[in-house]
Structure formats: C-alpha cells, structure tokens
C-alpha atoms as a PDB file:
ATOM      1  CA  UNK A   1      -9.665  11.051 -57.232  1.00  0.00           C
ATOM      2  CA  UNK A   2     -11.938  13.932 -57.826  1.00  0.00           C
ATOM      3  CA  UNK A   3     -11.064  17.519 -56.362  1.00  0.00           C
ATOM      4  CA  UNK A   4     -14.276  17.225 -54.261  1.00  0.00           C
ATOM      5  CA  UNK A   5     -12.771  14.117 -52.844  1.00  0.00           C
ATOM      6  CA  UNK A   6      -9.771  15.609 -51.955  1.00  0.00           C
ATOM      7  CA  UNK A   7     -11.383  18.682 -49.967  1.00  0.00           C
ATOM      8  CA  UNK A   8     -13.842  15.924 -48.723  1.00  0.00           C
ATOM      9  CA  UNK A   9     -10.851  13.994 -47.017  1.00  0.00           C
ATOM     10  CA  UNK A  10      -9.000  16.813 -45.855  1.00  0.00           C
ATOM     11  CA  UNK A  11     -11.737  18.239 -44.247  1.00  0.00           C
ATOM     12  CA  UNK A  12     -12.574  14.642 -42.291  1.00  0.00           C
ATOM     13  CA  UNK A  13      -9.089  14.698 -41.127  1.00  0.00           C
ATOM     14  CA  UNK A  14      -8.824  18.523 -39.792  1.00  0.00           C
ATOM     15  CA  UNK A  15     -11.980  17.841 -37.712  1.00  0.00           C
ATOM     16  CA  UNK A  16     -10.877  14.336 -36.622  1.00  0.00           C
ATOM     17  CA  UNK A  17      -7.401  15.978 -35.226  1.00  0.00           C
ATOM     18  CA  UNK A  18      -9.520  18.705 -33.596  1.00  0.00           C
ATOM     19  CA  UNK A  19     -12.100  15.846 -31.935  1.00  0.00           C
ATOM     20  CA  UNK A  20      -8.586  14.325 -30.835  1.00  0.00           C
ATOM     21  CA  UNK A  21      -7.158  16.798 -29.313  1.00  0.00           C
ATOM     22  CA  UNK A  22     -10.343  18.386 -27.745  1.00  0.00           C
ATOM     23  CA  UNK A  23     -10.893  15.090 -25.902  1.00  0.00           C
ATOM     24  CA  UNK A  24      -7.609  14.478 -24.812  1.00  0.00           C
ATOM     25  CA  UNK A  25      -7.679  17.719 -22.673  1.00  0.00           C
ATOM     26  CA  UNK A  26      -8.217  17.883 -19.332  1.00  0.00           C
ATOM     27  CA  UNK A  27     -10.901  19.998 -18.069  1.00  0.00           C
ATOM     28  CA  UNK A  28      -9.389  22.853 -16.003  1.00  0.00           C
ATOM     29  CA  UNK A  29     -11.156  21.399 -12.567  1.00  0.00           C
ATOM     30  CA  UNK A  30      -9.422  18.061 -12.819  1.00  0.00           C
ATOM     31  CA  UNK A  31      -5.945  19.330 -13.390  1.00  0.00           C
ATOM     32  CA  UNK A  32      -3.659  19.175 -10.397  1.00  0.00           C
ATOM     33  CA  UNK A  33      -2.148  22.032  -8.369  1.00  0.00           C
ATOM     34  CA  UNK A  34      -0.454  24.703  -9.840  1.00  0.00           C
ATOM     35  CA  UNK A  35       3.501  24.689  -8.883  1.00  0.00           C
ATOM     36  CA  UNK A  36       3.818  26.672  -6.150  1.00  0.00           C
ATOM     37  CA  UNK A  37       7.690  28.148  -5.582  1.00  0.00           C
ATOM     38  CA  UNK A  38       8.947  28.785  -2.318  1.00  0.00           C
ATOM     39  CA  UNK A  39      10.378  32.215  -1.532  1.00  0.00           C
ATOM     40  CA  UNK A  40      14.040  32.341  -0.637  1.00  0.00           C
ATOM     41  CA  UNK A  41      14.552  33.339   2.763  1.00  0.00           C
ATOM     42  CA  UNK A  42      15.662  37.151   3.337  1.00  0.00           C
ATOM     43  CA  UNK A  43      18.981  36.080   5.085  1.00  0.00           C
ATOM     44  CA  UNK A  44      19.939  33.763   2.086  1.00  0.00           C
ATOM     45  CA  UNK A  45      24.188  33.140   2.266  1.00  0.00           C
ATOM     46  CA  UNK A  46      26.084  32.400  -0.529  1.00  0.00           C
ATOM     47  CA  UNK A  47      26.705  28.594  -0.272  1.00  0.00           C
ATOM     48  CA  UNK A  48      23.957  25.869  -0.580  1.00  0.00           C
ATOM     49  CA  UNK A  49      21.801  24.991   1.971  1.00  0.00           C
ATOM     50  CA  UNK A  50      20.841  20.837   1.709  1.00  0.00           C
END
C-alpha cells in the first residue's frame, strides 16, 4: 500500500469514529433529570435513620 492509501484510510476511520460517536449522543432535551440530592436535615443525630 501506497502512503496516500494509508492517510486515505486513516482519515475514513477518524471521521467514521466521530459520525459514531456524534450519533450515539443524546441531545441535551431528551436526557432525563438531573440527580437531585436531598439536603440533610439540620437536626441530623449520629446514628442512621432507615
């Protein structure tokens, strides 16, 4: 294989990986909820709580 071959087949794969991964994201509207952590209450004790 030629050197322009090589570039030529590297290049095909870099922007195939990109097109991959580019449509395998979500969008950011789609995504669900963000986590959203509770606050500890104020009079928190020492032991566990269940």
């Amino acid at each position: 294989m030629g050197d322009r071959q090589v570039l030529i087949a590297i290049a095909i794969t870099i922007v195939l990986v990109l097109g991959l991964v580019f449509s395998t994201r979500t969008p950011e509207a789609s995504r669900g909820p963000e986590l959203l952590w509770r606050d500890t209450p104020a009079e928190a004790s020492g032991s566990l709580q269940i």
